[in-house]
C-alpha atoms as a PDB file:
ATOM      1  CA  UNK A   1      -1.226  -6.076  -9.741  1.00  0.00           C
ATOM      2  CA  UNK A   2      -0.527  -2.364  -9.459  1.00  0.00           C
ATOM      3  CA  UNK A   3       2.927  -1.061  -8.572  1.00  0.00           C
ATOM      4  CA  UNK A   4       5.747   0.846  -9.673  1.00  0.00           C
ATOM      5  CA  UNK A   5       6.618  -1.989 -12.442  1.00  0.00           C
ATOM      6  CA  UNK A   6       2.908  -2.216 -13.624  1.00  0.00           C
ATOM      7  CA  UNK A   7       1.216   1.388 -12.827  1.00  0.00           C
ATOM      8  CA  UNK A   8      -1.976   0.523 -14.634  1.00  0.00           C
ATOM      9  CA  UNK A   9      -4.174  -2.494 -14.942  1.00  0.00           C
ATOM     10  CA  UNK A  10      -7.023  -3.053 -17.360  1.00  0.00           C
ATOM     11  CA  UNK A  11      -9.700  -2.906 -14.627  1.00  0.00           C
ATOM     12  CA  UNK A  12      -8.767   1.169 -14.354  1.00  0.00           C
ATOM     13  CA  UNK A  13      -6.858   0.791 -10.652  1.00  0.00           C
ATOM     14  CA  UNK A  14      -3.723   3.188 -11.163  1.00  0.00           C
ATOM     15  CA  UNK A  15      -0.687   4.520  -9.446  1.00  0.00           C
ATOM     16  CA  UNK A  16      -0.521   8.149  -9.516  1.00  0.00           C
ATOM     17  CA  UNK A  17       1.541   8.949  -6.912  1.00  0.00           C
ATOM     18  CA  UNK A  18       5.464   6.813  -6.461  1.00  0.00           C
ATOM     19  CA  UNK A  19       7.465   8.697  -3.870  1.00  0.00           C
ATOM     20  CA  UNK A  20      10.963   7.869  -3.629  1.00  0.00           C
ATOM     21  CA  UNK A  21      11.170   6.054  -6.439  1.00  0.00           C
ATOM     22  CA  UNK A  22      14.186   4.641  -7.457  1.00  0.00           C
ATOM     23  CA  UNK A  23      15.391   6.799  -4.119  1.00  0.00           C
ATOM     24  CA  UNK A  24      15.701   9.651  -6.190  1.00  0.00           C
ATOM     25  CA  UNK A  25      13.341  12.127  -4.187  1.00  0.00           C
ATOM     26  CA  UNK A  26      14.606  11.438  -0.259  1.00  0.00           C
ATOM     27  CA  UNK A  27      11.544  12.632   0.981  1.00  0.00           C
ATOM     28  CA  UNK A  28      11.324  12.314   4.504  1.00  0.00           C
ATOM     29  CA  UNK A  29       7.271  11.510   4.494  1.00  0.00           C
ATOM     30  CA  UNK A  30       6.713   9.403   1.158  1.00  0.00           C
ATOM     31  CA  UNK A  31       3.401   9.311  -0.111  1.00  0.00           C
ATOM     32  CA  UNK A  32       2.236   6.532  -2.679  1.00  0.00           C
ATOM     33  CA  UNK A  33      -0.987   6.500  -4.343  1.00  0.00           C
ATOM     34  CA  UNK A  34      -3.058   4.086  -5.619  1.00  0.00           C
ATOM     35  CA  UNK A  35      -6.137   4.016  -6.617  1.00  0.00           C
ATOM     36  CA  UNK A  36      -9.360   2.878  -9.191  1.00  0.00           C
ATOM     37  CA  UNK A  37     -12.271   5.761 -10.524  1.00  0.00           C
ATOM     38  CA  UNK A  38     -15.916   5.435  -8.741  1.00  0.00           C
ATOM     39  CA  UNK A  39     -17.731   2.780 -10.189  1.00  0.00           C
ATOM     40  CA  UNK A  40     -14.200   0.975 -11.582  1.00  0.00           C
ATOM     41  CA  UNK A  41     -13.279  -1.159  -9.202  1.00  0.00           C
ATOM     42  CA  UNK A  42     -14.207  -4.956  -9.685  1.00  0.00           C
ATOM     43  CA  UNK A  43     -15.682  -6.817  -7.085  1.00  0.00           C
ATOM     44  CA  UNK A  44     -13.678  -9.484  -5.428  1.00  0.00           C
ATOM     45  CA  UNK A  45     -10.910 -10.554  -2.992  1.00  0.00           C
ATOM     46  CA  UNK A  46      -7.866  -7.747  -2.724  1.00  0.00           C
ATOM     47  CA  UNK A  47      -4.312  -8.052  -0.800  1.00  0.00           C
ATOM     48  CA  UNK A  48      -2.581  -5.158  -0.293  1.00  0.00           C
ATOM     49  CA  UNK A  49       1.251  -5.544   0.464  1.00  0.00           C
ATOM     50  CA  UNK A  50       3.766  -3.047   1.996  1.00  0.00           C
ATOM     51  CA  UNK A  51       7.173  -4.795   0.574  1.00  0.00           C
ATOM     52  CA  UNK A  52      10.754  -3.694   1.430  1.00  0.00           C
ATOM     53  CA  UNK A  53      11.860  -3.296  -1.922  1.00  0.00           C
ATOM     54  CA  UNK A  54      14.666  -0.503  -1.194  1.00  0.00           C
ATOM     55  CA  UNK A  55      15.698   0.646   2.163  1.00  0.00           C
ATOM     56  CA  UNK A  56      17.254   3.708   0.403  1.00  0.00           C
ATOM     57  CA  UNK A  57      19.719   4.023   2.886  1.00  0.00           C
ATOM     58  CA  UNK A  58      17.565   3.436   5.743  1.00  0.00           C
ATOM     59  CA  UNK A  59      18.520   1.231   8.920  1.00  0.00           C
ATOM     60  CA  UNK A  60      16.034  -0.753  11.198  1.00  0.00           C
ATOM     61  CA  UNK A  61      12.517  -0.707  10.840  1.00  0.00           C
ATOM     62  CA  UNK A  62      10.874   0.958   8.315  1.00  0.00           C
ATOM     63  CA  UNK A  63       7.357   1.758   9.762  1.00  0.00           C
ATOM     64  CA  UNK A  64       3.700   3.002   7.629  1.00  0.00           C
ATOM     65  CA  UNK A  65       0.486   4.093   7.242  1.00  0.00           C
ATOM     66  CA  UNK A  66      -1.664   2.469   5.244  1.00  0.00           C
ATOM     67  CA  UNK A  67      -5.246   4.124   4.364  1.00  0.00           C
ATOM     68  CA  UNK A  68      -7.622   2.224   2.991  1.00  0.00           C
ATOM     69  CA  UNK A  69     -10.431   3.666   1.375  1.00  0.00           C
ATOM     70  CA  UNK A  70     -14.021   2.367  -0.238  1.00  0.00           C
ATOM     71  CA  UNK A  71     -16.441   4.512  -0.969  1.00  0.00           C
ATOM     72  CA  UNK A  72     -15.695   7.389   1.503  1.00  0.00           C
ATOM     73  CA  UNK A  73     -15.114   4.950   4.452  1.00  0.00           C
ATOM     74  CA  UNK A  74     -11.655   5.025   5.699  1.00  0.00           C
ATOM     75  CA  UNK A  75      -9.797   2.603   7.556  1.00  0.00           C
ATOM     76  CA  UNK A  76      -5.966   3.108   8.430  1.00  0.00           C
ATOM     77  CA  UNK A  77      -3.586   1.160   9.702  1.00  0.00           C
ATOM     78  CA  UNK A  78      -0.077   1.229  11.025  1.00  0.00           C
ATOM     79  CA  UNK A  79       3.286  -1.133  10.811  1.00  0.00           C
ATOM     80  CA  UNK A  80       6.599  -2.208   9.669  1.00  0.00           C
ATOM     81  CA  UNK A  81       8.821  -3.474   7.548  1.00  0.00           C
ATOM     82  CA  UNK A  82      12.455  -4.971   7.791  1.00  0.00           C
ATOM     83  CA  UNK A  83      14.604  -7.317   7.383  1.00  0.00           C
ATOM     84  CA  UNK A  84      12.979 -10.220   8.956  1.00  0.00           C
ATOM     85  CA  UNK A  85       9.564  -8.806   7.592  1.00  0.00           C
ATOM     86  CA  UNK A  86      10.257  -7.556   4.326  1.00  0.00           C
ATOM     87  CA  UNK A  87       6.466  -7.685   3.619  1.00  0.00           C
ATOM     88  CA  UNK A  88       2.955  -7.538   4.956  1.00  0.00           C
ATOM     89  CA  UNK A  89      -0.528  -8.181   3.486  1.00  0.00           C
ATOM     90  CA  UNK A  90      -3.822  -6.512   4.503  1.00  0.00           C
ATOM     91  CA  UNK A  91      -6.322  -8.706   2.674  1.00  0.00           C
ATOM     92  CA  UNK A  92     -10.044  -7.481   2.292  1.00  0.00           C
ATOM     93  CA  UNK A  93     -12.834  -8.435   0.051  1.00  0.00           C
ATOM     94  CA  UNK A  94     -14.712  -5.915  -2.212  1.00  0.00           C
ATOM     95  CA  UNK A  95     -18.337  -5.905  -2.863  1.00  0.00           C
ATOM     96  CA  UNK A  96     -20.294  -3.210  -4.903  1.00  0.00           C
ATOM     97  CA  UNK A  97     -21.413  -1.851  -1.112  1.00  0.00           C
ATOM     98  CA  UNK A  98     -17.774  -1.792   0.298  1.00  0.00           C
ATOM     99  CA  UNK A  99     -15.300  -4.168   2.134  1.00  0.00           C
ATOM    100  CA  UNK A 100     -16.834  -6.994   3.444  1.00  0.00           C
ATOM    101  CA  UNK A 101     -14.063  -8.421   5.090  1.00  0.00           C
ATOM    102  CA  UNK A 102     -11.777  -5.314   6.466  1.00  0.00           C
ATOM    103  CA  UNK A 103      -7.980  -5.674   5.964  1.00  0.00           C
ATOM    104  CA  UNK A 104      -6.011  -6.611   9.244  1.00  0.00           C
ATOM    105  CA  UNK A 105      -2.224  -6.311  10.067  1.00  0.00           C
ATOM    106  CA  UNK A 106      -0.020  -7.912  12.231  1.00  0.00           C
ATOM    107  CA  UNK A 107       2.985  -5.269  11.873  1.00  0.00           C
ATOM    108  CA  UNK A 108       4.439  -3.886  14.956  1.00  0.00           C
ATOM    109  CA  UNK A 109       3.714  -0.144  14.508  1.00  0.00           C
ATOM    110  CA  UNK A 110       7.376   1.984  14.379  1.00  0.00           C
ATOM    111  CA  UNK A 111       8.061   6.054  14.146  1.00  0.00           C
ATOM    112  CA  UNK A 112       9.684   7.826  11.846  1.00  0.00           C
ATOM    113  CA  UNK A 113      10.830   5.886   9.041  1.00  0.00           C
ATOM    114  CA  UNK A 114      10.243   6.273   5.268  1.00  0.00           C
ATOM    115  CA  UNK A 115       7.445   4.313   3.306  1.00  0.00           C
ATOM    116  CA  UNK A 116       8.343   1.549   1.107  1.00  0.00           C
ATOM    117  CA  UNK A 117       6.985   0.799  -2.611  1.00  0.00           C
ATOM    118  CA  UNK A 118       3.876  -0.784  -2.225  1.00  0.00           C
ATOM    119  CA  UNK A 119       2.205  -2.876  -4.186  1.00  0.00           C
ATOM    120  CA  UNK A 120      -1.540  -4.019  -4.607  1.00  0.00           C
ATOM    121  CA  UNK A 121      -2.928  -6.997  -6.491  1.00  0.00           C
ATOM    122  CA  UNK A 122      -5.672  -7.406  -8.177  1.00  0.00           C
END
């Protein structure tokens, strides 16, 4: 599992990019990065999850964007988090061609919030 805790795994998949962590930064448009070299990524099932792990002094829903991408082909997505929904999971399978099975959300997409930490497993 890759996040903020655990910003490497053996398999090469890496978090380069943490904004807001530990709310230090504020930024209005966080950015968070993560992501495995060409050729690194082992084939097999995925979940991505956008977790509430901080609201840094946000109220109501915190919305993102979530780009996913696999070998040039890139599929975004849109959502929420809050307190009744503190986390959501986009699961897709890899395969050494691409995503078999493309993630799918069931967040209700919000403006103008601040993106959570989020994690990816592995």
């Amino acid at each position: 599992r890759v996040y903020y805790g655990n910003s490497q795994v053996a398999s090469g998949g890496q978090l380069d990019v943490d904004a807001n962590a530990g709310c230090g930064s504020g930024m209005a448009a966080p950015v968070e990065n993560i992501f495995w070299p060409t050729g690194g990524g082992a084939v097999g099932n995925y979940v991505v999850t956008v977790d509430l792990f901080s609201r840094c002094g946000a109220a109501g829903p915190i919305a993102f964007t979530l780009d996913v991408n696999m070998q040039g082909q890139i599929q975004s997505f849109s959502g929420s988090v809050d307190d009744g929904q503190s986390s959501v999971e986009f699961p897709f399978t890899y395969t050494a061609t691409g995503a078999s099975e493309p993630p799918t959300a069931s967040a209700t997409p919000v403006e103008g919030a601040s993106l959570p930490d989020v994690p990816v497993a592995n």
